[in-house]
C-alpha atoms as a PDB file:
ATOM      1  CA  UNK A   1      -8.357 -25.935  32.328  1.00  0.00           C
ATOM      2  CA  UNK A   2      -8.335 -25.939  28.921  1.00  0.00           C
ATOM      3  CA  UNK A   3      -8.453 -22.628  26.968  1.00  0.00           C
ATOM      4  CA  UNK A   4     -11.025 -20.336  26.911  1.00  0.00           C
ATOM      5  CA  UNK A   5     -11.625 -20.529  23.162  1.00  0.00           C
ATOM      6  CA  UNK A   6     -11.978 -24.345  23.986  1.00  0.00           C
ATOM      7  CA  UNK A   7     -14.278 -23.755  26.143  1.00  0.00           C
ATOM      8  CA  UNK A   8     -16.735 -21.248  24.063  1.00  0.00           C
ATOM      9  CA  UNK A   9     -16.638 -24.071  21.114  1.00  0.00           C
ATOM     10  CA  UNK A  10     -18.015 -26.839  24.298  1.00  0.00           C
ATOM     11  CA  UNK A  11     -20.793 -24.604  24.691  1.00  0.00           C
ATOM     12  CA  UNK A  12     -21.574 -23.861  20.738  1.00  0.00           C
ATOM     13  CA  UNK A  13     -21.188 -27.495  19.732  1.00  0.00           C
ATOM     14  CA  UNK A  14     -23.114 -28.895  22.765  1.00  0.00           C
ATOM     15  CA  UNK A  15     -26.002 -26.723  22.528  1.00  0.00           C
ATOM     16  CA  UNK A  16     -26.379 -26.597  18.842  1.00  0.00           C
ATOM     17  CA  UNK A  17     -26.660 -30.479  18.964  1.00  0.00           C
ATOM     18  CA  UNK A  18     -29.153 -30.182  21.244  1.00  0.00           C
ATOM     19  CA  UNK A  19     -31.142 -27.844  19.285  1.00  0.00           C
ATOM     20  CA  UNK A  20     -30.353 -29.916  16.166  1.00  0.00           C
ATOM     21  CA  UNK A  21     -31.507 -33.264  18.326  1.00  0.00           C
ATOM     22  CA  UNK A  22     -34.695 -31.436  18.702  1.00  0.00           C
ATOM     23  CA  UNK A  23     -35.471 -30.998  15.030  1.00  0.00           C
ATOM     24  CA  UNK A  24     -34.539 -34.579  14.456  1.00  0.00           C
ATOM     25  CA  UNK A  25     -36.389 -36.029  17.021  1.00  0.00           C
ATOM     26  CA  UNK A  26     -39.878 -33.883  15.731  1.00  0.00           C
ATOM     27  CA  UNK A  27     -38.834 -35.161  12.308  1.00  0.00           C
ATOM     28  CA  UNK A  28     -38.801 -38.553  13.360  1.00  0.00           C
ATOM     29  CA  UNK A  29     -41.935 -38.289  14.607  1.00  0.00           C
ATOM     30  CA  UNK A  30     -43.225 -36.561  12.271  1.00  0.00           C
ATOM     31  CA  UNK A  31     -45.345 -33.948  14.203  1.00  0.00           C
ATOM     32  CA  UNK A  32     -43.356 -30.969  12.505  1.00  0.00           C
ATOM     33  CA  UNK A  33     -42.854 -28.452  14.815  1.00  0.00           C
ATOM     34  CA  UNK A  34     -44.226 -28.419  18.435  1.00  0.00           C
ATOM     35  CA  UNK A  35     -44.410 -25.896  21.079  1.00  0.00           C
ATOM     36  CA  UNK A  36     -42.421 -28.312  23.142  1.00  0.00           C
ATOM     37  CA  UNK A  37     -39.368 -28.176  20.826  1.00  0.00           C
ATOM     38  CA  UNK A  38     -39.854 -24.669  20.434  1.00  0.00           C
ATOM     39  CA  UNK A  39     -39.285 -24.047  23.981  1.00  0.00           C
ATOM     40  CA  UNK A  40     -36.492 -26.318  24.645  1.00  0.00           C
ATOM     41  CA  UNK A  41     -34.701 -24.312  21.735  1.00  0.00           C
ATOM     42  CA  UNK A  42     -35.616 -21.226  23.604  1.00  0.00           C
ATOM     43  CA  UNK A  43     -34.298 -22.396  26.374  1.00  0.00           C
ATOM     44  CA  UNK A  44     -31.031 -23.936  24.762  1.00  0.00           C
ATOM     45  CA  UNK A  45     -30.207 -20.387  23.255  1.00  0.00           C
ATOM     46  CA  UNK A  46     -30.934 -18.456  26.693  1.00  0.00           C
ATOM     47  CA  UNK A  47     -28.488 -21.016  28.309  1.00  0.00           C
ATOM     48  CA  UNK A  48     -26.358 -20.111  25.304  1.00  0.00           C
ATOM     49  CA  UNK A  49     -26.457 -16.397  25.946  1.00  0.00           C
ATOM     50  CA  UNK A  50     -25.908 -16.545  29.943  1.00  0.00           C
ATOM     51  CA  UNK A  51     -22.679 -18.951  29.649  1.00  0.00           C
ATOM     52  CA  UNK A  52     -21.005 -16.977  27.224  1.00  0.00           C
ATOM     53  CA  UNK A  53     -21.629 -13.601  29.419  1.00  0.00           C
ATOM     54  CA  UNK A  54     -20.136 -15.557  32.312  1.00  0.00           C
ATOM     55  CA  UNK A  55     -17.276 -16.590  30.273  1.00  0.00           C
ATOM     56  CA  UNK A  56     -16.432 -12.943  29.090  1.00  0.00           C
ATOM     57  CA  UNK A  57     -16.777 -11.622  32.439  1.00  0.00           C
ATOM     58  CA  UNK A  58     -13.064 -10.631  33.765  1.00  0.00           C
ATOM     59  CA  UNK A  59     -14.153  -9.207  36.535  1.00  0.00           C
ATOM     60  CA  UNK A  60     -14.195 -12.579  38.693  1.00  0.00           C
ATOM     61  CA  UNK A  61     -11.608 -13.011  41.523  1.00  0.00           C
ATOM     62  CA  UNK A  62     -10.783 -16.074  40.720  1.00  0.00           C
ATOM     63  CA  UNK A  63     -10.863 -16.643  37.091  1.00  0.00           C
ATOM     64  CA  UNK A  64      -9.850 -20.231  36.483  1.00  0.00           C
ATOM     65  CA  UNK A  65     -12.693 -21.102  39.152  1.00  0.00           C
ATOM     66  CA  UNK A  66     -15.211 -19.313  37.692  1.00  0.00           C
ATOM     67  CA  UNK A  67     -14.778 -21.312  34.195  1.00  0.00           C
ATOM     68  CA  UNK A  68     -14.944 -24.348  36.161  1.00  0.00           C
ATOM     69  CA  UNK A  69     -18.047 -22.910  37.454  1.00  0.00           C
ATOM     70  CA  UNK A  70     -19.106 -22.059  33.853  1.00  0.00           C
ATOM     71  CA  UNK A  71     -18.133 -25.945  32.356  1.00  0.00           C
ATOM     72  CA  UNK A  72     -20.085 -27.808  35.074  1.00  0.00           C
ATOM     73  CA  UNK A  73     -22.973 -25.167  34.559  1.00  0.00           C
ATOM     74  CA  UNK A  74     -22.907 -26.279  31.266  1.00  0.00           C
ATOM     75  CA  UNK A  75     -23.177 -29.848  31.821  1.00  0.00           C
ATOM     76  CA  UNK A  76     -26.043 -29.623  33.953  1.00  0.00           C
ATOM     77  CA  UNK A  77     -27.800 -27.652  31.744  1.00  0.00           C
ATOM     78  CA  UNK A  78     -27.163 -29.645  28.990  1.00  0.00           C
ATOM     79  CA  UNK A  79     -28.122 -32.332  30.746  1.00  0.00           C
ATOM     80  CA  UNK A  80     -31.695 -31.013  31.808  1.00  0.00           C
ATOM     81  CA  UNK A  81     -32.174 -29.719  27.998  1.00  0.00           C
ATOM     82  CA  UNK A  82     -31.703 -33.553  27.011  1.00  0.00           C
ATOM     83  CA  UNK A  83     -34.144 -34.963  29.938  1.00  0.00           C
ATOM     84  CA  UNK A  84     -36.395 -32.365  28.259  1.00  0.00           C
ATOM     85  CA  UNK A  85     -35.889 -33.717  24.585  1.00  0.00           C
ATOM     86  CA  UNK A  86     -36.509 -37.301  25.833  1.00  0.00           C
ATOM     87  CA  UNK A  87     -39.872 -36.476  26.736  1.00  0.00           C
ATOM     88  CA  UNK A  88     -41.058 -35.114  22.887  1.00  0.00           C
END
């Protein structure tokens, strides 16, 4: 598992391009902004806020599972954010 700094910059970089894919993709299509994009931003930044809660919290038996928990949480988000973005 790589460190947890590592990890917090995964979740910073991969949901700021996502949020930055949805200003590009509404610029490309030149609608400006929609209430679409608006919500998937929403959503990218409340899936921002949760992961990093789960990655502060020491409290967790077993801490190198949990972040394992907390990577492939943030893959599937991710993922579902992007599904989302293909649809604008």
């Amino acid at each position: 598992m790589a460190s947890i700094k590592e990890l917090k910059k995964d979740v910073n970089n991969v949901l700021g391009d996502i949020i930055e894919a949805v200003y590009i993709v509404e610029a490309a299509n030149g609608k400006g902004e929609t209430k679409e994009g608006a919500k998937i931003i929403d959503d990218a930044i409340a899936v921002f806020d949760d992961l990093i809660v789960k990655i502060n919290d020491r409290k967790v038996e077993n801490r190198k599972k949990h972040l394992k928990s907390v990577r492939t949480e943030l893959e599937s988000k991710a993922k579902g954010l992007v599904e989302e973005i293909n649809k604008l």
